[in-house]
C-alpha atoms as a PDB file:
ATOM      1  CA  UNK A   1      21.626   4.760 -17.044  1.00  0.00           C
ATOM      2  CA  UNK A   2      18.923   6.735 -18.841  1.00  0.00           C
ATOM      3  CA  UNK A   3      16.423   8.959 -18.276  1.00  0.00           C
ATOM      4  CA  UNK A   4      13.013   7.840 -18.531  1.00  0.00           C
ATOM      5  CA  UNK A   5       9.232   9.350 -17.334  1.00  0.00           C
ATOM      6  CA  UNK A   6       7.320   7.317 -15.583  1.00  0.00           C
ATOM      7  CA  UNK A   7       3.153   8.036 -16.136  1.00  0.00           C
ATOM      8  CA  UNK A   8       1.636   8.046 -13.236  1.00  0.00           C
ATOM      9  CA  UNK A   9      -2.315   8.619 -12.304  1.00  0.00           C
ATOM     10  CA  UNK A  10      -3.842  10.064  -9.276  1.00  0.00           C
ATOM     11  CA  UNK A  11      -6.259   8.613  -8.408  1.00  0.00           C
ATOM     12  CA  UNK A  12      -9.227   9.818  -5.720  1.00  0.00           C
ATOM     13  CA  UNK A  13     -11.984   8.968  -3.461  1.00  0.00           C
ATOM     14  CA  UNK A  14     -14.313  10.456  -1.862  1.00  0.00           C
ATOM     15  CA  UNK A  15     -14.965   9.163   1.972  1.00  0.00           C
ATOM     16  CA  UNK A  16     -17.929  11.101   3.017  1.00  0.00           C
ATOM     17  CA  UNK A  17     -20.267   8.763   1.610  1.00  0.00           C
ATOM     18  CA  UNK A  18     -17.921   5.725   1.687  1.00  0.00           C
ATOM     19  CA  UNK A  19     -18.633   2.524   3.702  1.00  0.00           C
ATOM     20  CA  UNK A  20     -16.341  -0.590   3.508  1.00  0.00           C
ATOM     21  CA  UNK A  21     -17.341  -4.036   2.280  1.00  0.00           C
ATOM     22  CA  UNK A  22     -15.614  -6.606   3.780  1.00  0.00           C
ATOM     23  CA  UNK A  23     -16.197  -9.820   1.914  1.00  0.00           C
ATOM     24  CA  UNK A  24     -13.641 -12.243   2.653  1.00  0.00           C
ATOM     25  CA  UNK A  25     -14.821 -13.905   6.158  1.00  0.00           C
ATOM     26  CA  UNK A  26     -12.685 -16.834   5.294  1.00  0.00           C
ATOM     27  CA  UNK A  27      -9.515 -15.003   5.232  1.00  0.00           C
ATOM     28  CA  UNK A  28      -8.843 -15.510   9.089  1.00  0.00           C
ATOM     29  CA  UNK A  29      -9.192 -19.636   8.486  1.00  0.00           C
ATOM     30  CA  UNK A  30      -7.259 -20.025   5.597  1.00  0.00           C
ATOM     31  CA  UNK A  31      -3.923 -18.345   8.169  1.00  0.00           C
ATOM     32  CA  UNK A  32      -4.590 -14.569   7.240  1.00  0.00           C
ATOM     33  CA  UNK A  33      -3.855 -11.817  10.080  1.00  0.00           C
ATOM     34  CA  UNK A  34      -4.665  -8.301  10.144  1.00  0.00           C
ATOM     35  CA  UNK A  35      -2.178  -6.383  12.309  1.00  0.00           C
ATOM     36  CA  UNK A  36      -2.876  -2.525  13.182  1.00  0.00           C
ATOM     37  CA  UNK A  37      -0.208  -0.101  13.193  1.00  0.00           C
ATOM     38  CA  UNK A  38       2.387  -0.844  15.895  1.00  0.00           C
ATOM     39  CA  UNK A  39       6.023   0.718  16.727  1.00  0.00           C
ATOM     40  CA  UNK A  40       7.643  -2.294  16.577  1.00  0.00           C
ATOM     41  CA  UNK A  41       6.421  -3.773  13.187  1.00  0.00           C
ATOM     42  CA  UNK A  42       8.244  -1.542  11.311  1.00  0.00           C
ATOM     43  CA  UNK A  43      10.703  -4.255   9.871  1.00  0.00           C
ATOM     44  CA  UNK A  44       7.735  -6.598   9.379  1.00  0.00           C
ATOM     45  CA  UNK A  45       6.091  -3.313   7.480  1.00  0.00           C
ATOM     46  CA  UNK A  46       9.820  -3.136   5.509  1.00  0.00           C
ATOM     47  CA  UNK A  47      10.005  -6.625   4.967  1.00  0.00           C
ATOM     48  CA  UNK A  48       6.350  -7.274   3.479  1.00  0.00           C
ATOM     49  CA  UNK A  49       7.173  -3.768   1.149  1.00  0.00           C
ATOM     50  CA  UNK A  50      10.501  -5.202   0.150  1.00  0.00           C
ATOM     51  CA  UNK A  51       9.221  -8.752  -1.152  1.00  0.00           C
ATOM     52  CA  UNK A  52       5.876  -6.894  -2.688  1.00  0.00           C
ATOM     53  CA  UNK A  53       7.768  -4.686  -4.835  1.00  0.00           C
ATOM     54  CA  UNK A  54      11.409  -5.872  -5.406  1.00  0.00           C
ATOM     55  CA  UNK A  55      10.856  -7.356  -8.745  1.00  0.00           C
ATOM     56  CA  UNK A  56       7.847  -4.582  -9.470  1.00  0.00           C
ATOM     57  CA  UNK A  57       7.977  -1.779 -12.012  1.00  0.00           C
ATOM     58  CA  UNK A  58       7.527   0.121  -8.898  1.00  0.00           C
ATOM     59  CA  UNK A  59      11.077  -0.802  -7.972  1.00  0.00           C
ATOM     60  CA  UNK A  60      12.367   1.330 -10.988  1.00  0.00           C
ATOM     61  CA  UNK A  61       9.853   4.494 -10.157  1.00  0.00           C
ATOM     62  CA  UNK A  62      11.104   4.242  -6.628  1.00  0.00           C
ATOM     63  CA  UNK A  63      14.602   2.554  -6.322  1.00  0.00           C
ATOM     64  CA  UNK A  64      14.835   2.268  -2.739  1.00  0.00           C
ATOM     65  CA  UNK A  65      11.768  -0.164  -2.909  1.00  0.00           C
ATOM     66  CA  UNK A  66      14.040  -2.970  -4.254  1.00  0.00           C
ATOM     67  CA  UNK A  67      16.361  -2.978  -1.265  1.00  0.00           C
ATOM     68  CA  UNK A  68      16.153  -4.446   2.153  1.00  0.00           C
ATOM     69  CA  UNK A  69      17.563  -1.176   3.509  1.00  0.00           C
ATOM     70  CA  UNK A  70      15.597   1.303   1.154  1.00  0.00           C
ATOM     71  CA  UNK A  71      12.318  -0.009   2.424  1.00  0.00           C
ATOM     72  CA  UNK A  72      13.665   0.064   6.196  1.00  0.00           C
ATOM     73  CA  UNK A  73      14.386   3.624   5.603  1.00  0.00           C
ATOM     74  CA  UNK A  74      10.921   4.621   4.002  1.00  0.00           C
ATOM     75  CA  UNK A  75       8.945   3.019   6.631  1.00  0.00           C
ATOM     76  CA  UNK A  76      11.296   4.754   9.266  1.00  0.00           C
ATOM     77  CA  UNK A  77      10.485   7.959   6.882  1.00  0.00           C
ATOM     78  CA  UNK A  78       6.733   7.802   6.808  1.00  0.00           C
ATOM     79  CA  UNK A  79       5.886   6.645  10.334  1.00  0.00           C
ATOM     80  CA  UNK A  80       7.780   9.514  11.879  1.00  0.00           C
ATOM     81  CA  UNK A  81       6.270  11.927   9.905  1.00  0.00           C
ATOM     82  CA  UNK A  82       4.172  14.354  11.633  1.00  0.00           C
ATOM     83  CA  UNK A  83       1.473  14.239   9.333  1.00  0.00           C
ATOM     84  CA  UNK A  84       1.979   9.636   9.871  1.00  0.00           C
ATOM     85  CA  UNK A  85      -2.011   8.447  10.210  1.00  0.00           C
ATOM     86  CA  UNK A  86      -1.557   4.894  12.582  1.00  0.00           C
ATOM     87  CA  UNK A  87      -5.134   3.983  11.795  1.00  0.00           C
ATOM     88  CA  UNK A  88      -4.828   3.915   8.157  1.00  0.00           C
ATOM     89  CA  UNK A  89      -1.610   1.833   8.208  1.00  0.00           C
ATOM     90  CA  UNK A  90      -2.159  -2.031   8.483  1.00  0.00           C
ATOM     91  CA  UNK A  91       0.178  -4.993   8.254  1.00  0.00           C
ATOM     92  CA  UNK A  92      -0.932  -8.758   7.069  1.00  0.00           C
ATOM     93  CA  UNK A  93       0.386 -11.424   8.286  1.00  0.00           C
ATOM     94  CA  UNK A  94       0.160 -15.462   7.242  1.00  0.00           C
ATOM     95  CA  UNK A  95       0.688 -18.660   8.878  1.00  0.00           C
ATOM     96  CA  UNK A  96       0.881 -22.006   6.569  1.00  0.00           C
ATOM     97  CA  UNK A  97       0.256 -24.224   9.570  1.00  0.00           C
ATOM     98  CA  UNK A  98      -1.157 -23.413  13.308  1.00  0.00           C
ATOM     99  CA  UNK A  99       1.733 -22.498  15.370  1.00  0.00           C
ATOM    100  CA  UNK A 100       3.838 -21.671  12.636  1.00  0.00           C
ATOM    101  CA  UNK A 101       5.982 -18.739  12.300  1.00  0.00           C
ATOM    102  CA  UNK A 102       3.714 -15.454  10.652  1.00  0.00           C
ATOM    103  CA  UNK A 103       5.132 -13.726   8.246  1.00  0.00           C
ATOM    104  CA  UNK A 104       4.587 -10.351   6.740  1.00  0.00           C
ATOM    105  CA  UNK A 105       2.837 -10.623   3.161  1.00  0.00           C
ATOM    106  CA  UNK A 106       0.820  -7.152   2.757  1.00  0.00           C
ATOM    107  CA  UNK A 107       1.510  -3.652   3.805  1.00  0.00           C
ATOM    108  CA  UNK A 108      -0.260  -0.074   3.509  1.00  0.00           C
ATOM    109  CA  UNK A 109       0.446   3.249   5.044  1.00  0.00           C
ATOM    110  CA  UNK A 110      -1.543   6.409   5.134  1.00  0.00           C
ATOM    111  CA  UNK A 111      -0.204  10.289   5.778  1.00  0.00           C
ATOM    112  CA  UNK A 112      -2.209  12.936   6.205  1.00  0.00           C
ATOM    113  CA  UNK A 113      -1.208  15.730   3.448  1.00  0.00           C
ATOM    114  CA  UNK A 114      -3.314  18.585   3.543  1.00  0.00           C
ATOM    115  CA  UNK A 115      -6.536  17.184   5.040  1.00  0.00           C
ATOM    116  CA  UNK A 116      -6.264  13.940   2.064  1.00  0.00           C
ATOM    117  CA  UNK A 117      -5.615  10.501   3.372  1.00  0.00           C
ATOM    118  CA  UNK A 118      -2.267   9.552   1.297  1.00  0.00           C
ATOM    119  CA  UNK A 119      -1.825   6.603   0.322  1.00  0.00           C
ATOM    120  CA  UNK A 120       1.564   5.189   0.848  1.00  0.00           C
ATOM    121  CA  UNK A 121       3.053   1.562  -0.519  1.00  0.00           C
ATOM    122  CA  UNK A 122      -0.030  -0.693  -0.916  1.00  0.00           C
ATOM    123  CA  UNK A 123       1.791  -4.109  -1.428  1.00  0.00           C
ATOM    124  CA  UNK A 124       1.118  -8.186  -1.672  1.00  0.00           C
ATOM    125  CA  UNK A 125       3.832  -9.983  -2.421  1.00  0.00           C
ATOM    126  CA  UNK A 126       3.477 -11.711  -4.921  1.00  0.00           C
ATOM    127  CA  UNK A 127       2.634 -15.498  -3.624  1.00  0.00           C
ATOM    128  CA  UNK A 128      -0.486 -14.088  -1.549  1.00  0.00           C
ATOM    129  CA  UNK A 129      -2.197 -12.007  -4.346  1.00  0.00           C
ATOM    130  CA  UNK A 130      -5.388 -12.906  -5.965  1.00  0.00           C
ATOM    131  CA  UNK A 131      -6.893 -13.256  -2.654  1.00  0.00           C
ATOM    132  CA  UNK A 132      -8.535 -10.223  -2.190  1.00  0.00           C
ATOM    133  CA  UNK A 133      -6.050  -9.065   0.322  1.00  0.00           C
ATOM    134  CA  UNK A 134      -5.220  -5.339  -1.874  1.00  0.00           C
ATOM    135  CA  UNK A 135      -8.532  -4.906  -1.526  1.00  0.00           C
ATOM    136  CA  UNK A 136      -9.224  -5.263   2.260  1.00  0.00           C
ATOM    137  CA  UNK A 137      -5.969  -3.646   2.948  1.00  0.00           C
ATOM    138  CA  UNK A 138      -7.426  -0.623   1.078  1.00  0.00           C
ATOM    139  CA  UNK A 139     -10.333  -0.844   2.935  1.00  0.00           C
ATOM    140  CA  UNK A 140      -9.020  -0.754   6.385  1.00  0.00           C
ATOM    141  CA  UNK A 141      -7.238   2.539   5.285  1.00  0.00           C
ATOM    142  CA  UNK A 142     -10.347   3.960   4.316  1.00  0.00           C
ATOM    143  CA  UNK A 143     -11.514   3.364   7.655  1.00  0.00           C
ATOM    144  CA  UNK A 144      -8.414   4.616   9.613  1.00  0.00           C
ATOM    145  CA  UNK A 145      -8.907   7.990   7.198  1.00  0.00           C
ATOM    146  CA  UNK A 146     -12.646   8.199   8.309  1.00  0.00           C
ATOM    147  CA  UNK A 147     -11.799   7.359  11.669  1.00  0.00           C
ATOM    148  CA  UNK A 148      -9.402  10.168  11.525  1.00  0.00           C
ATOM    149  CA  UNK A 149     -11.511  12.703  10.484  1.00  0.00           C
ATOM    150  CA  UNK A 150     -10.411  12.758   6.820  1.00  0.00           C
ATOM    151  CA  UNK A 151     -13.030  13.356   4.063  1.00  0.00           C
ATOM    152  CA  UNK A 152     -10.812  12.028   0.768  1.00  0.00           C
ATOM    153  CA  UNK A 153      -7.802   9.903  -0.021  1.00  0.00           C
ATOM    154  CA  UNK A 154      -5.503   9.808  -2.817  1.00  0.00           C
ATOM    155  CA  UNK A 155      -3.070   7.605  -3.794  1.00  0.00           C
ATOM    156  CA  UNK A 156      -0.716   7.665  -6.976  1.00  0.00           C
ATOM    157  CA  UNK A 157      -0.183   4.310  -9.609  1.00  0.00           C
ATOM    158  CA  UNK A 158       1.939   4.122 -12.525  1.00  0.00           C
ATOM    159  CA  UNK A 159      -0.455   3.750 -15.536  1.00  0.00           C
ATOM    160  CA  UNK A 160       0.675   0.632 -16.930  1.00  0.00           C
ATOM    161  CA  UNK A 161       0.124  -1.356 -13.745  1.00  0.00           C
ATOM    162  CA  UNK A 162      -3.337  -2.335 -15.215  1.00  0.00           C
ATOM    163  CA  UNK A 163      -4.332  -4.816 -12.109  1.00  0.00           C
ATOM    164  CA  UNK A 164      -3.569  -2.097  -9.930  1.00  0.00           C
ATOM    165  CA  UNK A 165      -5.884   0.873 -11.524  1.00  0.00           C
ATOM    166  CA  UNK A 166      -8.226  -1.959 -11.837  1.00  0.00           C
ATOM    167  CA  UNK A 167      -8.104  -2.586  -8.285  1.00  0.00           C
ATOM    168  CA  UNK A 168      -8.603   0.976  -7.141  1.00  0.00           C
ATOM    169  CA  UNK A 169     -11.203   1.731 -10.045  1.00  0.00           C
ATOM    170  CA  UNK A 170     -13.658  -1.108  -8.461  1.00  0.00           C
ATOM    171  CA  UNK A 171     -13.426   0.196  -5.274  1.00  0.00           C
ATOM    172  CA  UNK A 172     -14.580   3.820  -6.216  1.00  0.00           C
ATOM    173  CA  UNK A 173     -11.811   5.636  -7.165  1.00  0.00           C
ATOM    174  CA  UNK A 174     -11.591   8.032  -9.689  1.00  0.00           C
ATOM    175  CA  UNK A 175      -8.775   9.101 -11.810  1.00  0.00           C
ATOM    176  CA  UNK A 176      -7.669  12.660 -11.239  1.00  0.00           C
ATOM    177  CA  UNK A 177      -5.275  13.644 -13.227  1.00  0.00           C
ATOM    178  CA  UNK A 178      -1.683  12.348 -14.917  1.00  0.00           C
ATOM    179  CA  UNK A 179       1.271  13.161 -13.218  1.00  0.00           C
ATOM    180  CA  UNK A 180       5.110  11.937 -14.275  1.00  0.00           C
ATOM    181  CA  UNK A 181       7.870  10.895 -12.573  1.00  0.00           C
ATOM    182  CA  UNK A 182      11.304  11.386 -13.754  1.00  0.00           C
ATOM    183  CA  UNK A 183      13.829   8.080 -13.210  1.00  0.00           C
ATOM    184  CA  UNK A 184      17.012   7.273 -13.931  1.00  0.00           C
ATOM    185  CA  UNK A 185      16.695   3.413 -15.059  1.00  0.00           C
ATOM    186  CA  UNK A 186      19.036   0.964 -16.173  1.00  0.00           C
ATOM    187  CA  UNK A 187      19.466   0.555 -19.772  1.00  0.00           C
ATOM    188  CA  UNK A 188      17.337   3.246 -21.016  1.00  0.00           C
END
């Protein structure tokens, strides 16, 4: 094991003036569900974290993100959190086939750290992305932090994770400033 630094950007948004654009109305017919925040969906929460990030880069920044058990625990961690925003945390669900079994392929949690939405663990496994699904998960955030009273949101992404800045970049964010994050990784 080494020591490496992970570069990291914060990057912001600015709700005041925000509205949402939802432009995927086919989402719903082609098996998509959007789930609000619910006590018992914290394994499907886990689950959809665990298969977004497993085989990420994300999974070396944050180890516990490549285990079953380390996402369990994080979602256990965040949702009973005081400062835990229910509005801004959403679930996706798919079905392949009407009356099949859904399961859990996108995931995003908010916190409320000193009057900033926080982003927490946006995440599409990897068979569902493309789809716009980031995006709308994102959106519906937004709108739990507006509906909550918050003004801005924040969220952190490691710098090389180009689709990802990309992603937040087109739907207004701006890049704060760099932070790092210190890792002990394999091989290094």
């Amino acid at each position: 094991m080494g020591m490496t630094y992970f570069r990291r950007y914060r990057m912001e948004l600015n709700l005041r003036d925000w509205t949402p654009h939802w432009d995927a109305p086919d989402l719903e017919q082609r098996g998509y569900e959007w789930v609000p925040y619910d006590d018992g969906l914290i394994r499907e929460h886990a689950a959809a974290k665990y298969h977004s990030f497993r085989s990420e880069m994300d999974a070396d920044v944050f180890p516990c993100l490549s285990r079953r058990d380390g996402c369990l625990r994080l979602m256990r961690e965040i949702t009973g959190r005081a400062s835990f925003v229910p509005n801004a945390t959403w679930l996706i669900r798919y079905r392949d086939r009407v009356g099949g079994r859904p399961i859990p392929v996108g995931t995003i949690q908010g916190l409320d750290l000193d009057e900033w939405g926080a982003v927490q663990n946006l995440g599409v496994v990897p068979e569902h992305r493309g789809n716009g699904l980031g995006a709308l998960l994102m959106m519906r955030s937004a709108a739990g932090f507006q509906s909550a009273g918050l003004k801005r949101m924040h969220l952190e992404v490691t710098t090389a994770n180009t689709p990802a800045v990309r992603l937040y970049e087109r739907l207004g964010f701006r890049q704060a400033k760099v932070v790092y994050k210190a890792c002990e990784v394999a091989g290094v």
